[in-house]
N, C-alpha and C. Protein backbone atom coordinates (compact mmCIF):
# COMPACT_ATOMS: atom_id res chain seq x y z
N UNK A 1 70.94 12.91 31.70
CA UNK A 1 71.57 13.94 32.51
C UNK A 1 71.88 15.15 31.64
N UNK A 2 71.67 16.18 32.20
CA UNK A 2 71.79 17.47 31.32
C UNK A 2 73.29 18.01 31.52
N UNK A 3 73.41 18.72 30.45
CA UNK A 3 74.86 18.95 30.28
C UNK A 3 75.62 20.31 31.75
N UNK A 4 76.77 19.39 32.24
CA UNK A 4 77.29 20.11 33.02
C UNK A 4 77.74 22.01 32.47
N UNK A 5 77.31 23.08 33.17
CA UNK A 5 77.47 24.25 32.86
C UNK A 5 78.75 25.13 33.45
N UNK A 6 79.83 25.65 32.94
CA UNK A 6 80.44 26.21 33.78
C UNK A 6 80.02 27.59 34.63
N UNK A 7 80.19 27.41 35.99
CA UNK A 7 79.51 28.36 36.79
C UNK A 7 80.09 29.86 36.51
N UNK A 8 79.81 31.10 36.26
CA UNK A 8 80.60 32.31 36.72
C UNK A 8 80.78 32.26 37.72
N UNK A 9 80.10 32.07 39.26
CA UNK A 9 80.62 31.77 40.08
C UNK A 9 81.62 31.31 40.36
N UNK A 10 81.77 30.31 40.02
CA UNK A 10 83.83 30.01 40.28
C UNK A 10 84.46 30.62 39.04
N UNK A 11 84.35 31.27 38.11
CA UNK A 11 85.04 31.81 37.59
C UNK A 11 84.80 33.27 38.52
N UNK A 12 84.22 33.78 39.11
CA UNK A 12 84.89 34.76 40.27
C UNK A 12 85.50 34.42 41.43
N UNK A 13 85.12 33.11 41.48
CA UNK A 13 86.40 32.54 42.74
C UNK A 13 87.81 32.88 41.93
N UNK A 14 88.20 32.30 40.86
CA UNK A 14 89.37 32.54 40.70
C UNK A 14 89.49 33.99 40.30
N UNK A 15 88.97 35.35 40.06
CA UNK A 15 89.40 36.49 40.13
C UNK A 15 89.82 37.12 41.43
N UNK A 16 88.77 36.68 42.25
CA UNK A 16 89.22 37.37 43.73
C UNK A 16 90.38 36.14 44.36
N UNK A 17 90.88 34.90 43.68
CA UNK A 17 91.93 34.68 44.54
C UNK A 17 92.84 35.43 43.32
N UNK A 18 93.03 35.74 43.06
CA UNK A 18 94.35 36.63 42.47
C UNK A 18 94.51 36.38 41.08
N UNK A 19 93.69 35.11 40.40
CA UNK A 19 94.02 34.22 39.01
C UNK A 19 94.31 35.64 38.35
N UNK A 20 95.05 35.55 37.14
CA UNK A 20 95.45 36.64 35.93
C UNK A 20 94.46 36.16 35.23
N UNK A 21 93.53 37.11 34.34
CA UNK A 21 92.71 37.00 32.77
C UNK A 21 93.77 35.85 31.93
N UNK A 22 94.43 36.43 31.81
CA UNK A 22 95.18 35.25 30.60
C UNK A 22 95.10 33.53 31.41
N UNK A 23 95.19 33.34 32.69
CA UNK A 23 95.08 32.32 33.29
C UNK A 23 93.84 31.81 33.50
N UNK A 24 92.86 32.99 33.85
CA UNK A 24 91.59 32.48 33.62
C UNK A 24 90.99 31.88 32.34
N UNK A 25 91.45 32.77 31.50
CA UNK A 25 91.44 31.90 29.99
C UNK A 25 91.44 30.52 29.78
N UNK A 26 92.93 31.09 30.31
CA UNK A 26 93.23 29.12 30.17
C UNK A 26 92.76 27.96 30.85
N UNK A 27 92.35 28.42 32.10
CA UNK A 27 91.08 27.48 32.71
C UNK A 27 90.07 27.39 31.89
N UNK A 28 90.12 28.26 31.81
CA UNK A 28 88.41 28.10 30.89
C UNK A 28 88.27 27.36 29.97
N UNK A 29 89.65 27.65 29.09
CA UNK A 29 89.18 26.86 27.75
C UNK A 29 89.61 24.94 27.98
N UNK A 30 90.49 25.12 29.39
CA UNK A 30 90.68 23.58 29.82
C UNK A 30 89.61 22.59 29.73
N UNK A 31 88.80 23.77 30.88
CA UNK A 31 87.43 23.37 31.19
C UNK A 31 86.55 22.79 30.39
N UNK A 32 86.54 23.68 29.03
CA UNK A 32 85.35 23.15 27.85
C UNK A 32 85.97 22.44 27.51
N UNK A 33 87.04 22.18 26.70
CA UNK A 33 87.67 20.95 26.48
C UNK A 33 87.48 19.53 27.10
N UNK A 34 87.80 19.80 28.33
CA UNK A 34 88.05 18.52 29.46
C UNK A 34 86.46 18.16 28.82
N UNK A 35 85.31 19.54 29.19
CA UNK A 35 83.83 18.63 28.78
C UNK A 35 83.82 17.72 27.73
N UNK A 36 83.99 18.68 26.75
CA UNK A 36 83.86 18.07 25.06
C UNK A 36 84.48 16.59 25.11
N UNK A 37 85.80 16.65 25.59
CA UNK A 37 86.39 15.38 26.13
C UNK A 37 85.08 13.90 26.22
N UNK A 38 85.22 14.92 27.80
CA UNK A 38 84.18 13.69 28.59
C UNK A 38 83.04 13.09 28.01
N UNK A 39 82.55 14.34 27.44
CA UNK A 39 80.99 13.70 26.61
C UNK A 39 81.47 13.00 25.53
N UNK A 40 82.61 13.19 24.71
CA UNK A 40 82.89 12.35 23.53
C UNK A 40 83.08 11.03 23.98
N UNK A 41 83.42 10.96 25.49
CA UNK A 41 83.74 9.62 25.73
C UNK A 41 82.78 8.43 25.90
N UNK A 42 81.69 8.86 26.26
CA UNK A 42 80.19 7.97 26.01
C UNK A 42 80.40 7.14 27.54
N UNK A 43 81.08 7.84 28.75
CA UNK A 43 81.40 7.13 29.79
C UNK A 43 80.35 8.12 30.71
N UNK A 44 79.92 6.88 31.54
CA UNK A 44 79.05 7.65 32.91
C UNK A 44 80.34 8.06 34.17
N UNK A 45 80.35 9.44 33.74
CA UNK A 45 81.44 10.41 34.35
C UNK A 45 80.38 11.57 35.33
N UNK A 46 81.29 11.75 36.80
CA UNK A 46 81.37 13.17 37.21
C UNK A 46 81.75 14.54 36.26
N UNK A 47 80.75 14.95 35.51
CA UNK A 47 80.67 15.94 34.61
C UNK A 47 81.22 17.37 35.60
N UNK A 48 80.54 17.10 36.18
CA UNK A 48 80.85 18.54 37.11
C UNK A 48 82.33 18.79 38.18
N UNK A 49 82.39 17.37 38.65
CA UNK A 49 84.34 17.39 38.92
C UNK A 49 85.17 17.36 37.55
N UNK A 50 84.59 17.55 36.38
CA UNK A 50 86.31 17.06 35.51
C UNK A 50 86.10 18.87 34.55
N UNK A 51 84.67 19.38 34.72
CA UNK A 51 84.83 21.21 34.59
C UNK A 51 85.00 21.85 35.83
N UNK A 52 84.94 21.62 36.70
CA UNK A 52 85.46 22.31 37.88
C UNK A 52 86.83 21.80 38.53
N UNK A 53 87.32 20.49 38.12
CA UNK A 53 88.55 20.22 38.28
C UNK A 53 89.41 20.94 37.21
N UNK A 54 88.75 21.02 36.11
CA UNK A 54 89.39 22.11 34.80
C UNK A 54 89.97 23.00 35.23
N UNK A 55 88.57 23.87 35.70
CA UNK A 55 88.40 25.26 35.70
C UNK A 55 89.55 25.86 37.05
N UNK A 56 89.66 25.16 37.86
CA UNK A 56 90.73 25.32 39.03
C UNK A 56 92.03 24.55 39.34
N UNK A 57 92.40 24.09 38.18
CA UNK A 57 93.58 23.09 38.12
C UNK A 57 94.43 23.83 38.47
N UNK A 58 94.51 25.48 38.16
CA UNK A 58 95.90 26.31 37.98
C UNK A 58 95.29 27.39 38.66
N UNK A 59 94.99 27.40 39.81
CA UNK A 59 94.39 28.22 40.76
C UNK A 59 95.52 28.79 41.59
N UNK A 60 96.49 27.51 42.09
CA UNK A 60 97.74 28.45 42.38
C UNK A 60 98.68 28.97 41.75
N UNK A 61 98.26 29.71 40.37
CA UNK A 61 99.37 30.39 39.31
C UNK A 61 98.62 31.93 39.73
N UNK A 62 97.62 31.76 40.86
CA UNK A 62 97.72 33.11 41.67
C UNK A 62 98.69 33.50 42.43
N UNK A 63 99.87 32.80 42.80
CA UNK A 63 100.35 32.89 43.93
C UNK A 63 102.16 32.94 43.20
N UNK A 64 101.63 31.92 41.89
CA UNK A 64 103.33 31.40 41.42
C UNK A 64 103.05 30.27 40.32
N UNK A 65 103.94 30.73 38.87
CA UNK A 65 104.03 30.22 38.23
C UNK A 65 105.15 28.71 38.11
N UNK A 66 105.32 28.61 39.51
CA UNK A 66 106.84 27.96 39.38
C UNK A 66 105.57 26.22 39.56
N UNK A 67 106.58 25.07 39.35
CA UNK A 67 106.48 23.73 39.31
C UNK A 67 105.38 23.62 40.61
N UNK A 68 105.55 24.49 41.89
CA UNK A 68 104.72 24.07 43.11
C UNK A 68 103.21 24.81 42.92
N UNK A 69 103.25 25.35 41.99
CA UNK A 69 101.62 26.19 41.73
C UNK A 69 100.43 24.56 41.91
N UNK A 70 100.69 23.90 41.53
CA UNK A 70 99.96 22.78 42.25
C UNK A 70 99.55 22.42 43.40
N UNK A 71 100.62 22.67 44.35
CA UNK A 71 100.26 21.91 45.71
C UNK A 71 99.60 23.46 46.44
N UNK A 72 100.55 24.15 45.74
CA UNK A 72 100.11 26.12 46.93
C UNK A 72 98.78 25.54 45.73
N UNK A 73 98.03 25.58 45.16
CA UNK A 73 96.44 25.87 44.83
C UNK A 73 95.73 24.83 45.00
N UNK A 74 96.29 23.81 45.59
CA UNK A 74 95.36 22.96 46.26
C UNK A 74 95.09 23.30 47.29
N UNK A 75 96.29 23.78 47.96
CA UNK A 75 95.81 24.38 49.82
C UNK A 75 94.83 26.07 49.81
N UNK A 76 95.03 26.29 48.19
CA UNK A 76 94.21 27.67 48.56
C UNK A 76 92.74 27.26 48.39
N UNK A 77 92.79 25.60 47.39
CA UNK A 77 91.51 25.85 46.91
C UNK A 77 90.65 25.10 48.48
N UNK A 78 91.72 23.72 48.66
CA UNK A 78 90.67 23.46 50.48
C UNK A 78 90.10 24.87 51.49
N UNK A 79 91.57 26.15 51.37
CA UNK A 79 90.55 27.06 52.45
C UNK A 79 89.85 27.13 52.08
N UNK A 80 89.78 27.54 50.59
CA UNK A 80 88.46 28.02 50.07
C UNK A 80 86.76 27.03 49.87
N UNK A 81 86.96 25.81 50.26
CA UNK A 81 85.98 25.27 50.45
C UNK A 81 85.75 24.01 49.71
N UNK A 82 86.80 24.14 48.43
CA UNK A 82 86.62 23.19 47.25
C UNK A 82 86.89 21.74 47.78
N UNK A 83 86.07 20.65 46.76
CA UNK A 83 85.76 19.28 47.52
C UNK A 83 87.12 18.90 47.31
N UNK A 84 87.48 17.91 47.87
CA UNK A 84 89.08 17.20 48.23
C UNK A 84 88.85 16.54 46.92
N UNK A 85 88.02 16.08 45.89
CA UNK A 85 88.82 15.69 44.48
C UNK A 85 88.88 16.34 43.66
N UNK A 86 88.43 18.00 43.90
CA UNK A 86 88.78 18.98 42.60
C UNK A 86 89.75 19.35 43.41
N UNK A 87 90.80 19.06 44.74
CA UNK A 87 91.90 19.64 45.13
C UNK A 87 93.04 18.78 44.84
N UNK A 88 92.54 17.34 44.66
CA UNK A 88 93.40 16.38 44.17
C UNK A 88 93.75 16.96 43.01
N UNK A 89 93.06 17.35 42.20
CA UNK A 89 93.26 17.25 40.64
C UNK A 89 94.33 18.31 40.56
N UNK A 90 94.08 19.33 40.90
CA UNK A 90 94.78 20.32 41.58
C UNK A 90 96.33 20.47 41.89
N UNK A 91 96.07 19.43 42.92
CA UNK A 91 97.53 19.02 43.28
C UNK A 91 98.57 18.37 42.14
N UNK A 92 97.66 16.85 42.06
CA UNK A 92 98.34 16.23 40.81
C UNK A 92 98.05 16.27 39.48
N UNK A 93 97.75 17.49 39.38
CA UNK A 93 98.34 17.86 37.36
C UNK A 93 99.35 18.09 37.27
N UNK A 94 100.06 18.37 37.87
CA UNK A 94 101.87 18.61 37.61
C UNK A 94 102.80 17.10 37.12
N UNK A 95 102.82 17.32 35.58
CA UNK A 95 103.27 16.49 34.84
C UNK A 95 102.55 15.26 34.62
N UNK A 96 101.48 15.19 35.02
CA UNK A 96 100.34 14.19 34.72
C UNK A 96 100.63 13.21 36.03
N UNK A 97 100.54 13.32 37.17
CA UNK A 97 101.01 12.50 38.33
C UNK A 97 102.74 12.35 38.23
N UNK A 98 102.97 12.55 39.18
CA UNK A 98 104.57 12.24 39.82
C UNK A 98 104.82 10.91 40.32
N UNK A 99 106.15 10.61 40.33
CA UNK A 99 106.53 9.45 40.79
C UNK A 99 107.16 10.17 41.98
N UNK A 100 107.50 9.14 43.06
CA UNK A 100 108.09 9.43 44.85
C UNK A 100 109.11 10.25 43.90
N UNK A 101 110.52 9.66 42.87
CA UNK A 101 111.75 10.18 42.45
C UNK A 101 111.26 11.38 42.11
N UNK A 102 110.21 11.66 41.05
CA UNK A 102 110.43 13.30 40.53
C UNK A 102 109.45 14.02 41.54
N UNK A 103 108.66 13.45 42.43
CA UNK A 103 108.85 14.55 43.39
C UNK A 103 109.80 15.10 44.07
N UNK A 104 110.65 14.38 44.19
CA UNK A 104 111.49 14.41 45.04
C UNK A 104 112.72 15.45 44.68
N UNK A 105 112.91 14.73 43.05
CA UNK A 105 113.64 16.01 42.47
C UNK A 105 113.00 17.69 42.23
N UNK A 106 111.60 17.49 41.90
CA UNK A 106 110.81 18.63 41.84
C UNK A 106 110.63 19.40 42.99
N UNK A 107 111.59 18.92 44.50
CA UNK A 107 110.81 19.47 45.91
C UNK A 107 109.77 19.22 46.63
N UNK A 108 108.78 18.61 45.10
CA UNK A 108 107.17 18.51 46.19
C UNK A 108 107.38 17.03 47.54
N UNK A 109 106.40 17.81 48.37
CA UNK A 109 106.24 16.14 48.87
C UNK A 109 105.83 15.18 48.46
N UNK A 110 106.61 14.09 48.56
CA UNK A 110 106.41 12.65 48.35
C UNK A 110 104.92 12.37 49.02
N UNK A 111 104.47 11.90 47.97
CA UNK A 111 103.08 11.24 48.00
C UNK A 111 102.30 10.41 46.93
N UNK A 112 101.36 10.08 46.75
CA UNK A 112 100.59 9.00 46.03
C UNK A 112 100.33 10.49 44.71
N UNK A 113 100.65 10.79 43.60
CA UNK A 113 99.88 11.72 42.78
C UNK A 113 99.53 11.19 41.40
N UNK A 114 99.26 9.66 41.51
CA UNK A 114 98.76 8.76 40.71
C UNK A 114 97.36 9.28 40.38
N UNK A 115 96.95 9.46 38.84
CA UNK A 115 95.42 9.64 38.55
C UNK A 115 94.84 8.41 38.71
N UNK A 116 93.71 8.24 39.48
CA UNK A 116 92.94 7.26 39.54
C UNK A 116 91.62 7.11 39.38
N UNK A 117 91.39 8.16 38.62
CA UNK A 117 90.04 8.44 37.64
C UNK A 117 90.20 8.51 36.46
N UNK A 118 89.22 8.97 35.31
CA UNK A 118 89.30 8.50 34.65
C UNK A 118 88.86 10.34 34.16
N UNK A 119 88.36 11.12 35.06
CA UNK A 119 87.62 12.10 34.61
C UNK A 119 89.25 13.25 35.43
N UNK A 120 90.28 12.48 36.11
CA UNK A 120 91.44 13.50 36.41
C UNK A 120 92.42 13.06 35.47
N UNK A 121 92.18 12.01 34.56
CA UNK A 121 93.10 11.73 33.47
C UNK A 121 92.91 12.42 32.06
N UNK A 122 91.28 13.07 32.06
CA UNK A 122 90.38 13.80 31.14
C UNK A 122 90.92 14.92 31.32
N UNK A 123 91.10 15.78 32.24
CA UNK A 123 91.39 17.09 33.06
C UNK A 123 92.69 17.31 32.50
N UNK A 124 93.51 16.25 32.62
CA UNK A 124 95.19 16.51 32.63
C UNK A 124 95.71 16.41 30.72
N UNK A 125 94.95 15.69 29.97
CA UNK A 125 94.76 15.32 28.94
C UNK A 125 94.62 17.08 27.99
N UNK A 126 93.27 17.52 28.66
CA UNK A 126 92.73 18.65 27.88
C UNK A 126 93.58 19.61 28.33
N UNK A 127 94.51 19.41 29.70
CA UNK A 127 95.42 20.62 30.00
C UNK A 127 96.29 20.66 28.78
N UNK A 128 96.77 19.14 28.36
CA UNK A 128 97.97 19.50 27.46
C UNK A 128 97.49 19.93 25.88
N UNK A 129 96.22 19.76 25.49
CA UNK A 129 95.88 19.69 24.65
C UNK A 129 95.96 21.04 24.20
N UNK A 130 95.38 21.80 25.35
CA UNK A 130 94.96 23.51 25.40
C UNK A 130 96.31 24.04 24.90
N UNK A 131 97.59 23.36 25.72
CA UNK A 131 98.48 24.15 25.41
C UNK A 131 99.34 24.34 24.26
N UNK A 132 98.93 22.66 23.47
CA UNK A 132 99.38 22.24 22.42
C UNK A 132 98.48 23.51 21.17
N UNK A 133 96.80 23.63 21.23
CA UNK A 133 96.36 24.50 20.51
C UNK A 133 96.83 25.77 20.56
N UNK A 134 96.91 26.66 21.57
CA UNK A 134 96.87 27.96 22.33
C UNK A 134 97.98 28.67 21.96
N UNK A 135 99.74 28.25 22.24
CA UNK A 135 100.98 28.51 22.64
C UNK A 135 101.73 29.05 21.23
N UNK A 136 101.15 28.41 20.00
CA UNK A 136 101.63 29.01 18.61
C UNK A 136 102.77 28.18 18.61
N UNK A 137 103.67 26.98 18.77
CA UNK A 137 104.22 26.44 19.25
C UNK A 137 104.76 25.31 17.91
N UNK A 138 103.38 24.74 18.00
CA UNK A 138 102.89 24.01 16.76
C UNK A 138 101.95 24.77 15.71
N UNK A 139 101.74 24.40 14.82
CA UNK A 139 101.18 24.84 14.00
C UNK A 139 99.79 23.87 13.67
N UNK A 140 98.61 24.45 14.36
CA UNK A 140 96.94 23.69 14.68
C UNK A 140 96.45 24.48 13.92
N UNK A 141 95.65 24.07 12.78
CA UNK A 141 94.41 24.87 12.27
C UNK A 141 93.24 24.77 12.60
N UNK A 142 92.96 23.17 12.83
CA UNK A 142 91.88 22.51 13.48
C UNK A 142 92.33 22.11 15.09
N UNK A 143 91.60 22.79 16.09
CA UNK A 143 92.01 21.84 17.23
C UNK A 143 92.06 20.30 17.36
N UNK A 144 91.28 19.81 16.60
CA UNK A 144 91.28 18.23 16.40
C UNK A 144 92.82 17.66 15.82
N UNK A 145 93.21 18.95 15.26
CA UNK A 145 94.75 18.01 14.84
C UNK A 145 95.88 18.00 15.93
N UNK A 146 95.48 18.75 17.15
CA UNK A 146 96.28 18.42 18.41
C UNK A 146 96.19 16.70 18.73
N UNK A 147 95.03 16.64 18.81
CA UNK A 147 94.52 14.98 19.45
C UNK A 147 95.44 14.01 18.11
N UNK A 148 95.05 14.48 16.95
CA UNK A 148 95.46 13.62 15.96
C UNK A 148 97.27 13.11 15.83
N UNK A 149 97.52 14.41 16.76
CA UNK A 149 99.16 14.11 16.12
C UNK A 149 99.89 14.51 17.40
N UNK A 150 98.74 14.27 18.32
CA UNK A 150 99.78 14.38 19.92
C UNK A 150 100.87 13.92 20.37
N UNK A 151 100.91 12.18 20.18
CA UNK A 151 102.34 11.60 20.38
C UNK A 151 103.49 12.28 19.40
N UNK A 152 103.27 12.67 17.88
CA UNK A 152 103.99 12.69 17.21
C UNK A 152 104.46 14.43 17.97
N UNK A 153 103.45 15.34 18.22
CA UNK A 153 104.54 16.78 18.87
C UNK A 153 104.76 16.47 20.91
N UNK A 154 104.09 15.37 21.59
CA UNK A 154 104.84 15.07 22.47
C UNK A 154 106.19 14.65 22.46
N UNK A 155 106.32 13.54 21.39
CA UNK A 155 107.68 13.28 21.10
C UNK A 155 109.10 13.85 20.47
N UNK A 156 108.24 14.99 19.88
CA UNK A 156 109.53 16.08 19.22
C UNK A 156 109.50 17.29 19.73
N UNK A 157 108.60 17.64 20.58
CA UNK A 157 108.98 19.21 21.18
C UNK A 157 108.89 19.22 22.54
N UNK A 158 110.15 18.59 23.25
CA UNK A 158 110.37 18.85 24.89
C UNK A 158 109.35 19.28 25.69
N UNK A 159 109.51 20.31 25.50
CA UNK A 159 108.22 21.43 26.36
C UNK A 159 107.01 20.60 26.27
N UNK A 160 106.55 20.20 25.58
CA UNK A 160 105.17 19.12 26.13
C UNK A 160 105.35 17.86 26.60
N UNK A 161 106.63 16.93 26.20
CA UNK A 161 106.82 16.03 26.26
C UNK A 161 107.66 15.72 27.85
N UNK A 162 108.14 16.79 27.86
CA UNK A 162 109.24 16.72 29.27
C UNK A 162 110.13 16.09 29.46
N UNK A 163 110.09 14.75 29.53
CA UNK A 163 111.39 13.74 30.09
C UNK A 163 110.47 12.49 29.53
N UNK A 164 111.13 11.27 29.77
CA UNK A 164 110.79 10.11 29.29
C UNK A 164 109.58 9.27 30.18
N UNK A 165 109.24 9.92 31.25
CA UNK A 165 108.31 9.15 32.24
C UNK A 165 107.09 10.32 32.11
N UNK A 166 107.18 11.46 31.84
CA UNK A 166 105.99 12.16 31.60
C UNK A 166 105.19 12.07 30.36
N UNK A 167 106.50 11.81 28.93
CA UNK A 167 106.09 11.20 27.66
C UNK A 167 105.27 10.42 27.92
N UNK A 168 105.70 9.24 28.23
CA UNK A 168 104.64 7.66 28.57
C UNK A 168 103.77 8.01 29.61
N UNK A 169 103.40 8.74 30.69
CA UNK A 169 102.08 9.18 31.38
C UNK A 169 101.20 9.96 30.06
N UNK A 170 101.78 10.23 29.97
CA UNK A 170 101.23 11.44 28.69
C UNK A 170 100.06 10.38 27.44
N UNK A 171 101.24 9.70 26.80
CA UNK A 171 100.58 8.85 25.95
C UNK A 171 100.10 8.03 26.02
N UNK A 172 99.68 7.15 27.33
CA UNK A 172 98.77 6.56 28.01
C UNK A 172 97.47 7.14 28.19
N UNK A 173 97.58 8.32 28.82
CA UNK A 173 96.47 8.65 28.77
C UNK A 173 95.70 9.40 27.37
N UNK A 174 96.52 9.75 26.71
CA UNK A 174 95.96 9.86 25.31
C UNK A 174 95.48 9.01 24.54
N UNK A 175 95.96 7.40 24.53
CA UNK A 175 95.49 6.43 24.15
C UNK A 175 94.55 5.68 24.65
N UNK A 176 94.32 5.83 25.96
CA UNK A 176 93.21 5.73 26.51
C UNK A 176 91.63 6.45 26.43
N UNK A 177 91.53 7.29 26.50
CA UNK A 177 91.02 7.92 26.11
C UNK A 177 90.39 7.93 24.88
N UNK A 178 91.88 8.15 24.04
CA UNK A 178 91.08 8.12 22.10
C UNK A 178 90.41 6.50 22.05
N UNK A 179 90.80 5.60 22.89
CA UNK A 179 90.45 4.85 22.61
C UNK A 179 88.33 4.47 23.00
N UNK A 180 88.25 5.37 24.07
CA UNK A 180 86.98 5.24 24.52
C UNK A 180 85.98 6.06 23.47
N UNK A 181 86.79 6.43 22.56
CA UNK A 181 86.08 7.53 21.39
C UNK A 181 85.26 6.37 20.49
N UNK A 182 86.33 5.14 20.57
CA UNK A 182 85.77 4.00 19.29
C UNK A 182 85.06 3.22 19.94
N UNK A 183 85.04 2.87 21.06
CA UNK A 183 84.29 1.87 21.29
C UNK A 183 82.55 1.63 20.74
C-alpha cells in the first residue's frame, strides 16, 4: 500500500471553515506525526482516517478555543460531509476520551468517548506529542526525546498531564503504542 498523502484539499476545508494558520499548523504537523506514528507501528491501519482524523481533530478551534471545540467541530465537520470516524476522533480528543464524570464536569454530553481504535489512540498520542515538541514548554532538541521522556514531562508539568485519569489515558496509550515499535 502506498503511503497515505495529506490532501490540500482539506487543508482548504479548514481555511474556509474559519481554522487560524497557526491552527492549521498544528493540524498539520499532528497529521505527519500521527503518520510517522502509524507506519512506525508495522500495524495494518486506516492510513488515511488517522491523517485526516489528524488533520481535523481541531477543526472546531474555528469557532472556540474553549474545552467544547471538540464536539462544535465534530458537528461542523458532519455538515461538512466528513465520515462519522474522522468526526468521532474529533469529538473524542478532548483529554484522550472522557469518562460519563468529567464530562459531566467539563459540560459535554455524556456519552461513550472511549478510543476504540488503535489509529484514534495514534491521533490523540501525536496530538500530545506535537504539543510537547512545539509549545517551548519543555526543552526538545530531538523530537524523538518527546516520545522518550513523555511519562516523565506528563507527570511533572500539569498542562500535559491534566489530572490523574487523563495521566493514565495518556500513558496507556503511550505504552501501547511504543510498545508496537518492538515487536
Amino acid at each position: 500500500m502506498g503511503k497515505y498523502e495529506i490532501r490540500e484539499t482539506d487543508i482548504a476545508m479548514l481555511r474556509d471553515a474559519g481554522v487560524s494558520e497557526d491552527d492549521i499548523a498544528h493540524s498539520l504537523k499532528v497529521a505527519e506525526k500521527a503518520l510517522e506514528i502509524a507506519y512506525r507501528t508495522n500495524q495494518d491501519l486506516d492510513f488515511e482516517l488517522v491523517g485526516r482524523g489528524a488533520l481535523f481533530h481541531d477543526l472546531g478551534k474555528a469557532k472556540t478555543h474553549e474545552i467544547e471545540h471538540g464536539k462544535i467541530g465534530a458537528e461542523m465537520g458532519s455538515a461538512m460531509g466528513l465520515p462519522q470516524d474522522i468526526t468521532a476522533i474529533m469529538e473524542k480528543h478532548i483529554r484522550g476520551g472522557l469518562t460519563d464524570e468529567e464530562a459531566k464536569e467539563l459540560h459535554l454530553p455524556v456519552k461513550d468517548y472511549t478510543l476504540h481504535t488503535l489509529e484514534e489512540r495514534i491521533v490523540i498520542y501525536a496530538d500530545r506529542l506535537v504539543d510537547i515538541i512545539t509549545e517551548d514548554i519543555v526543552t526538545i532538541n530531538e523530537e524523538i526525546e518527546a516520545e522518550e521522556r513523555f511519562e516523565e514531562i506528563l507527570r511533572t508539568i500539569p498542562k500535559y498531564g491534566k489530572n490523574d485519569i487523563t495521566l493514565s489515558r495518556y500513558l496507556n496509550y503511550h505504552r501501547e503504542i511504543q510498545g508496537l515499535f518492538h515487536q
